[in-house]
N, C-alpha and C. Protein backbone atom coordinates (compact mmCIF):
# COMPACT_ATOMS: atom_id res chain seq x y z
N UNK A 1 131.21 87.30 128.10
CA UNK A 1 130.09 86.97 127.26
C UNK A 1 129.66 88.23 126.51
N UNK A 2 129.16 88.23 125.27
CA UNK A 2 128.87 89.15 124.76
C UNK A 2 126.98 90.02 124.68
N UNK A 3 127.05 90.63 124.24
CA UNK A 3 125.78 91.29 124.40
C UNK A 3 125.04 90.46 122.92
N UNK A 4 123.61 89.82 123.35
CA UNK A 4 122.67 88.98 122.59
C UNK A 4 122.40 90.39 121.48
N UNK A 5 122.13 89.96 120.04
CA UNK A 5 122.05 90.15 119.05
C UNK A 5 120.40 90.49 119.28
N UNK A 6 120.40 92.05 118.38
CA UNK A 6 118.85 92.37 118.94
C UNK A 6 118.53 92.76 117.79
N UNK A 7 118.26 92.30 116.33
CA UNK A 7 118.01 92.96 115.43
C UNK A 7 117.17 93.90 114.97
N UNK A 8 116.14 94.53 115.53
CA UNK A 8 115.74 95.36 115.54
C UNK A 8 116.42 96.54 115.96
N UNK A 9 117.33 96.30 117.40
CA UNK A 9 117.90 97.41 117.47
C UNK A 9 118.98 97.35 116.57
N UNK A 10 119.35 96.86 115.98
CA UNK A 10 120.70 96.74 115.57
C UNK A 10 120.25 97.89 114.01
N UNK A 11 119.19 97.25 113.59
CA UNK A 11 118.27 98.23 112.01
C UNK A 11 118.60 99.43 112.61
N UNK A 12 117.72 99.76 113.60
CA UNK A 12 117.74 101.33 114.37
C UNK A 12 119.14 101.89 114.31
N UNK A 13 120.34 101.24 114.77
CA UNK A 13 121.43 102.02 114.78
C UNK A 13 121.70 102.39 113.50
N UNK A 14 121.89 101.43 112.82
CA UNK A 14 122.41 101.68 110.76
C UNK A 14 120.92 102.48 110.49
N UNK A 15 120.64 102.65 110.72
CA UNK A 15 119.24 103.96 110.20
C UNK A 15 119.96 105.23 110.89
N UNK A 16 120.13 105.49 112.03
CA UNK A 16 120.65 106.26 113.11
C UNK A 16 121.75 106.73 112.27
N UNK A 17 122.96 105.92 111.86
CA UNK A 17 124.02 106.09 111.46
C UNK A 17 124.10 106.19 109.51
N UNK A 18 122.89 106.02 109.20
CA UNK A 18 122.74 106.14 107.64
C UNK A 18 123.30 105.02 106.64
N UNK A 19 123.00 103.82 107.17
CA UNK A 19 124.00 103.16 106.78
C UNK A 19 122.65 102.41 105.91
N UNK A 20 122.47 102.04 104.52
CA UNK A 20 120.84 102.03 103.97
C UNK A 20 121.57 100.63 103.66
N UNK A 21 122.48 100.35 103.06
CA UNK A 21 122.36 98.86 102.93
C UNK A 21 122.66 97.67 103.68
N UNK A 22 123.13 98.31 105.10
CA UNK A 22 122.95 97.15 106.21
C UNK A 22 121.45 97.28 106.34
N UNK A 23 120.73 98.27 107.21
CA UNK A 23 119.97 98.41 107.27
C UNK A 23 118.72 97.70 106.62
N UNK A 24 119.44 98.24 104.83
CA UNK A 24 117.37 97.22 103.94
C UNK A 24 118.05 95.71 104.43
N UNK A 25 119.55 95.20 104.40
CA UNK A 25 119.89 93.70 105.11
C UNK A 25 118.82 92.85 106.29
N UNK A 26 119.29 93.77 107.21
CA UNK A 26 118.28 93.82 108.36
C UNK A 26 117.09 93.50 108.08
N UNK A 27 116.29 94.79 107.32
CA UNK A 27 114.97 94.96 107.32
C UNK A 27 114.46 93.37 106.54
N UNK A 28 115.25 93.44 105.28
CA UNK A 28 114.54 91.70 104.98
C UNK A 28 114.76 90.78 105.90
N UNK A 29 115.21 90.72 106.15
CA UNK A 29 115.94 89.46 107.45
C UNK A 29 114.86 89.91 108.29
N UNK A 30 114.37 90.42 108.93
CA UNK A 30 113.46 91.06 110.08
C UNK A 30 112.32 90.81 109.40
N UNK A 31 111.67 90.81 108.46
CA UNK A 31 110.45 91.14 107.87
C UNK A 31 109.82 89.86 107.46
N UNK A 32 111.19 88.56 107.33
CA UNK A 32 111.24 87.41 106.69
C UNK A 32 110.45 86.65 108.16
N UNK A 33 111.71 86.75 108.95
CA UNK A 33 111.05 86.14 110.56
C UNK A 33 109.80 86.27 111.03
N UNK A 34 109.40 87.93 110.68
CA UNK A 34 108.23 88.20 111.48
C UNK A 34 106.91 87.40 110.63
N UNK A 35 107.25 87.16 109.38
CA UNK A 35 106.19 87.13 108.47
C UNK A 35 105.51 87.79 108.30
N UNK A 36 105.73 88.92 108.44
CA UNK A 36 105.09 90.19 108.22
C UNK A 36 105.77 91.69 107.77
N UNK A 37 104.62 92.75 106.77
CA UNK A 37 106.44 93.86 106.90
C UNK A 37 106.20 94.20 107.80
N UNK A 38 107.44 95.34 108.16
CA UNK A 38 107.90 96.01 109.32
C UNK A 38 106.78 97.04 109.55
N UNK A 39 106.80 97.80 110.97
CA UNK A 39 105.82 98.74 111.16
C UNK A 39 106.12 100.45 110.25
N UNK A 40 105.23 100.98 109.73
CA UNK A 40 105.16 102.27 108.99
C UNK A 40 106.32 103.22 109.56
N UNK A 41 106.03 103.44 111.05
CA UNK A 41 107.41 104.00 111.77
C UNK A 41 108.86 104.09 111.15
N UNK A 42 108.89 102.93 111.17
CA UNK A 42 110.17 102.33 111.24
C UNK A 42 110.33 102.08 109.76
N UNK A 43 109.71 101.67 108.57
CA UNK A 43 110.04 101.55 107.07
C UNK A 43 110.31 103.53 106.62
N UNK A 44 109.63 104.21 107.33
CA UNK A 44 109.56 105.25 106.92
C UNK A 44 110.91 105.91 107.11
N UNK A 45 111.80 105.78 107.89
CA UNK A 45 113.01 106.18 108.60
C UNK A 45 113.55 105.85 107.32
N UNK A 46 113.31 104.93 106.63
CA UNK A 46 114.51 104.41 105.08
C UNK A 46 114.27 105.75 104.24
N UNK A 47 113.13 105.84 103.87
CA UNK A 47 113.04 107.34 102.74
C UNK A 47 114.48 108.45 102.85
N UNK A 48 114.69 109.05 104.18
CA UNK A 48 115.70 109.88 103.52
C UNK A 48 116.80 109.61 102.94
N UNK A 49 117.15 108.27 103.59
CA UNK A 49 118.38 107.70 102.46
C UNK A 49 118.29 107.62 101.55
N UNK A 50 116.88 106.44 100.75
CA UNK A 50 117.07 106.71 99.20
C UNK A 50 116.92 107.84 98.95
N UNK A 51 116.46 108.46 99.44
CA UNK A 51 116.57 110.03 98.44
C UNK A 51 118.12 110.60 98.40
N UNK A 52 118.76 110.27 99.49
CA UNK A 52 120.03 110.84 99.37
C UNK A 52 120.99 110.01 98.49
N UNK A 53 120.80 108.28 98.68
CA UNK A 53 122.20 107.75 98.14
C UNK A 53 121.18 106.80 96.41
N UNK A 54 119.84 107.13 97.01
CA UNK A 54 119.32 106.63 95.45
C UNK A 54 118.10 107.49 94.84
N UNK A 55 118.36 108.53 94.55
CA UNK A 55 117.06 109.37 94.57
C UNK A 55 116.49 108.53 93.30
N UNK A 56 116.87 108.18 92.37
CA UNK A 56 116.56 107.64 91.03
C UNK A 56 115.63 106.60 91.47
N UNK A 57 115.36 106.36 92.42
CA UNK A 57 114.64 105.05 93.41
C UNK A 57 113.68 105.52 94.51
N UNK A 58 113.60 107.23 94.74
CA UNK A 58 112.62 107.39 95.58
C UNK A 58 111.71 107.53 95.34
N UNK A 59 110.55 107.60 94.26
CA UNK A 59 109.49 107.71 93.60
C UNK A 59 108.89 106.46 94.27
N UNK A 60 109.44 105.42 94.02
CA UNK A 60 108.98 103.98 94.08
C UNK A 60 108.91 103.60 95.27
N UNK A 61 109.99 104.07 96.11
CA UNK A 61 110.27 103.60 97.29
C UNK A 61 109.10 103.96 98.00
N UNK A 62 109.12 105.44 98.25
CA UNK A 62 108.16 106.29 98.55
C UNK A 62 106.79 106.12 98.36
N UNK A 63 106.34 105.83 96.93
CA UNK A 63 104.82 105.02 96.97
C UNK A 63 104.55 104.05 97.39
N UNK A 64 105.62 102.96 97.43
CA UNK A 64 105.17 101.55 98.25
C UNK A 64 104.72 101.66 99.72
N UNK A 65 106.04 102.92 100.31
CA UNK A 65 105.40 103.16 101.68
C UNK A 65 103.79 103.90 101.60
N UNK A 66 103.95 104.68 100.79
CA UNK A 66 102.30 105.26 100.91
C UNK A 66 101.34 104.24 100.85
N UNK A 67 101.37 103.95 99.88
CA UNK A 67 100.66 101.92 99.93
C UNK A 67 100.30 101.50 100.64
N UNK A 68 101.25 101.10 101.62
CA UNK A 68 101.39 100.18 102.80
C UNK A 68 100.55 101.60 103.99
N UNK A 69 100.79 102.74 103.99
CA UNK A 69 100.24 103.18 104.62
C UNK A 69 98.76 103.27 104.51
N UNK A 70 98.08 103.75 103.31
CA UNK A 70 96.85 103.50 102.90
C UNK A 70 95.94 101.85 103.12
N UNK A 71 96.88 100.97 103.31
CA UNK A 71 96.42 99.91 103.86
C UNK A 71 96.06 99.84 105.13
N UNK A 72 96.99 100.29 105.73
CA UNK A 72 97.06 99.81 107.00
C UNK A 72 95.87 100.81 107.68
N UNK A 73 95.98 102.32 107.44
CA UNK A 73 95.20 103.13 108.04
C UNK A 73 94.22 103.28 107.13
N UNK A 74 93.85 102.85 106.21
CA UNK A 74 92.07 102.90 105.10
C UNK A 74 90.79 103.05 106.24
N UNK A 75 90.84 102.64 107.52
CA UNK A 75 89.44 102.71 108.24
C UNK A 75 89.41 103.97 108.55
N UNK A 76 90.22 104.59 109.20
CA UNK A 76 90.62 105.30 109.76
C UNK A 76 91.05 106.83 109.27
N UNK A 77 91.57 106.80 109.11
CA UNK A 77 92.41 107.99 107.77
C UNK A 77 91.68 108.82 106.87
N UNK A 78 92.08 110.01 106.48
CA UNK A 78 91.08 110.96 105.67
C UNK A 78 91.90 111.09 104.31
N UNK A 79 91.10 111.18 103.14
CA UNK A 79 91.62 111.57 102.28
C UNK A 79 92.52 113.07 102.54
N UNK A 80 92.07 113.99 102.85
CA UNK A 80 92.74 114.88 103.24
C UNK A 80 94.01 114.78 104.06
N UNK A 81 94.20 113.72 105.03
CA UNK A 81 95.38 112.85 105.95
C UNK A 81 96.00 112.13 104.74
N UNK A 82 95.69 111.37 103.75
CA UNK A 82 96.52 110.50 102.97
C UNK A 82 97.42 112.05 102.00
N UNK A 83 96.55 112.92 101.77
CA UNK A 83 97.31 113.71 100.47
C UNK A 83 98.26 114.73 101.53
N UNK A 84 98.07 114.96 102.80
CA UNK A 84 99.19 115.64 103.48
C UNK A 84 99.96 114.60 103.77
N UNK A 85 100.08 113.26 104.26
CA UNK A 85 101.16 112.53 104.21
C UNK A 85 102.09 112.64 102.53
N UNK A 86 101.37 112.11 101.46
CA UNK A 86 102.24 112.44 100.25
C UNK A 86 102.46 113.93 99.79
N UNK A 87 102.34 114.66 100.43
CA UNK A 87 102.81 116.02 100.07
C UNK A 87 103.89 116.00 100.95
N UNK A 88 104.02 115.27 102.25
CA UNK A 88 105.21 115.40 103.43
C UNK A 88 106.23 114.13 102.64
N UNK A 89 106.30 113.43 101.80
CA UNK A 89 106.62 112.36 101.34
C UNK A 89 107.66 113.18 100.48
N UNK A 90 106.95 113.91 99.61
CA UNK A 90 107.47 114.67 98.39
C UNK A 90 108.22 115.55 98.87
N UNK A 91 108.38 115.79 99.76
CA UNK A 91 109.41 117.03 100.39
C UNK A 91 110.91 116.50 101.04
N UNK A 92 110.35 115.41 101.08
CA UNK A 92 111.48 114.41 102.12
C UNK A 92 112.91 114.51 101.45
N UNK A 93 112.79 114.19 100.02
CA UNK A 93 114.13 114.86 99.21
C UNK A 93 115.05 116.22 99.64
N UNK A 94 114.25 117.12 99.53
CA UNK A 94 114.41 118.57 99.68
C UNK A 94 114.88 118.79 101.25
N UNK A 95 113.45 118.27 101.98
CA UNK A 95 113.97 118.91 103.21
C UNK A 95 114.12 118.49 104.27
N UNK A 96 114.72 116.86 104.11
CA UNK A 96 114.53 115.76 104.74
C UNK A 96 114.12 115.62 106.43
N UNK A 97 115.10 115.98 107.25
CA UNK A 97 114.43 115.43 109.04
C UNK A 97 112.84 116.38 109.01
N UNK A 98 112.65 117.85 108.24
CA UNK A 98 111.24 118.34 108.31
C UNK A 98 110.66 118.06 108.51
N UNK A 99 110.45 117.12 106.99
CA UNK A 99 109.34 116.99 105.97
C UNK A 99 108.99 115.26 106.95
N UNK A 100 110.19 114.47 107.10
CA UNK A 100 110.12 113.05 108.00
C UNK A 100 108.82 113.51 109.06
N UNK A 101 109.71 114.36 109.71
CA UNK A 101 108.71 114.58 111.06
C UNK A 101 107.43 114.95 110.97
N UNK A 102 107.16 115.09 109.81
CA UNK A 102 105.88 115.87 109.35
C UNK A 102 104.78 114.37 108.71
N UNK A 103 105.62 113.96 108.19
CA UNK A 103 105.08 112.21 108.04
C UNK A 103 105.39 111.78 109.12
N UNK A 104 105.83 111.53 110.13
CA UNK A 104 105.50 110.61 111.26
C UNK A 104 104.71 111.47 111.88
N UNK A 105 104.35 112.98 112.14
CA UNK A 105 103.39 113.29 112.94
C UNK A 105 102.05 112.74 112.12
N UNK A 106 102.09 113.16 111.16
CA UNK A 106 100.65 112.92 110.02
C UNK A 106 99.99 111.18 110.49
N UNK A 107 101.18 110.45 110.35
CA UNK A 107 100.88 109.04 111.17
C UNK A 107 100.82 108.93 112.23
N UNK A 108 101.16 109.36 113.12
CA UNK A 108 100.36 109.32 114.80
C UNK A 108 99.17 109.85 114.35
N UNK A 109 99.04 111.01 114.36
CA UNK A 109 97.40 111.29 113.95
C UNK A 109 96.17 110.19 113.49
N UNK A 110 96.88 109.95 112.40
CA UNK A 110 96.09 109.04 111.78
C UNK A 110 95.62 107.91 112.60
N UNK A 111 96.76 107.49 112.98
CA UNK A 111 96.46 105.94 113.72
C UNK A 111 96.13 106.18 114.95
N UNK A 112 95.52 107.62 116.08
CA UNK A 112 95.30 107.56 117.16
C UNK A 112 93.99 107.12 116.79
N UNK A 113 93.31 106.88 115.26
CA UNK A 113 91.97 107.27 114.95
C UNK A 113 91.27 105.45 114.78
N UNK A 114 92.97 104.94 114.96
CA UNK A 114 92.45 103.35 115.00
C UNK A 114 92.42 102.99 117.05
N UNK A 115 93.03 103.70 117.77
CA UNK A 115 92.70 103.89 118.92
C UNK A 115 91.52 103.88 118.95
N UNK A 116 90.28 104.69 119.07
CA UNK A 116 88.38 104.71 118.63
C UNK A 116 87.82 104.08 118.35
N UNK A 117 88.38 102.96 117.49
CA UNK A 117 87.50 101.78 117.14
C UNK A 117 87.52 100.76 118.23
């Protein structure tokens, strides 16, 4: 018998392995089911690819996630927290696992602040 189909993990590996168009596959397929998008975490992991295999597409890409981040964390979150996340956004090109880690720390932060409420 084979091992049950886990699509979430399955996104994680083709992210893991750089693979961006199984992966956005996945992510709609995943996003469709849940009826909902995916968590910030995990959409954020896509950025270094487009920058690598579509930079002509990371501007956009990149603000939608900010978007979606400013939504989600607006109670919570400091203007000063939103403009160091897009300054860690803008680097992601240049200096990619860094500048990532520097946006996912910036988002733990943020969201320990929805923890408080």
């Amino acid at each position: 018998m084979g091992r049950p189909f886990r699509t979430l993990r399955e996104l994680e590996g083709h992210l893991e392995r750089g693979e961006l168009e199984s992966a956005a596959a996945l992510a709609r397929g995943l996003a469709r089911e849940r009826g909902r998008p995916l968590e910030l975490e995990l959409t954020l992991r896509f950025l270094p690819l487009i920058a690598a295999e579509r930079p002509e597409r990371y501007d956009s890409w990149a603000l939608r996630w900010l978007e979606h981040w400013c939504a989600e964390l607006r109670e919570v979150a400091t203007i000063d927290e939103a403009a160091a996340v897009a300054a860690a956004l803008g680097r992601i090109a240049e200096h990619g696992g860094a500048a990532l880690r520097e946006a996912q720390e910036l988002t733990e932060a943020a969201r320990s602040g929805l923890d408080r409420l």
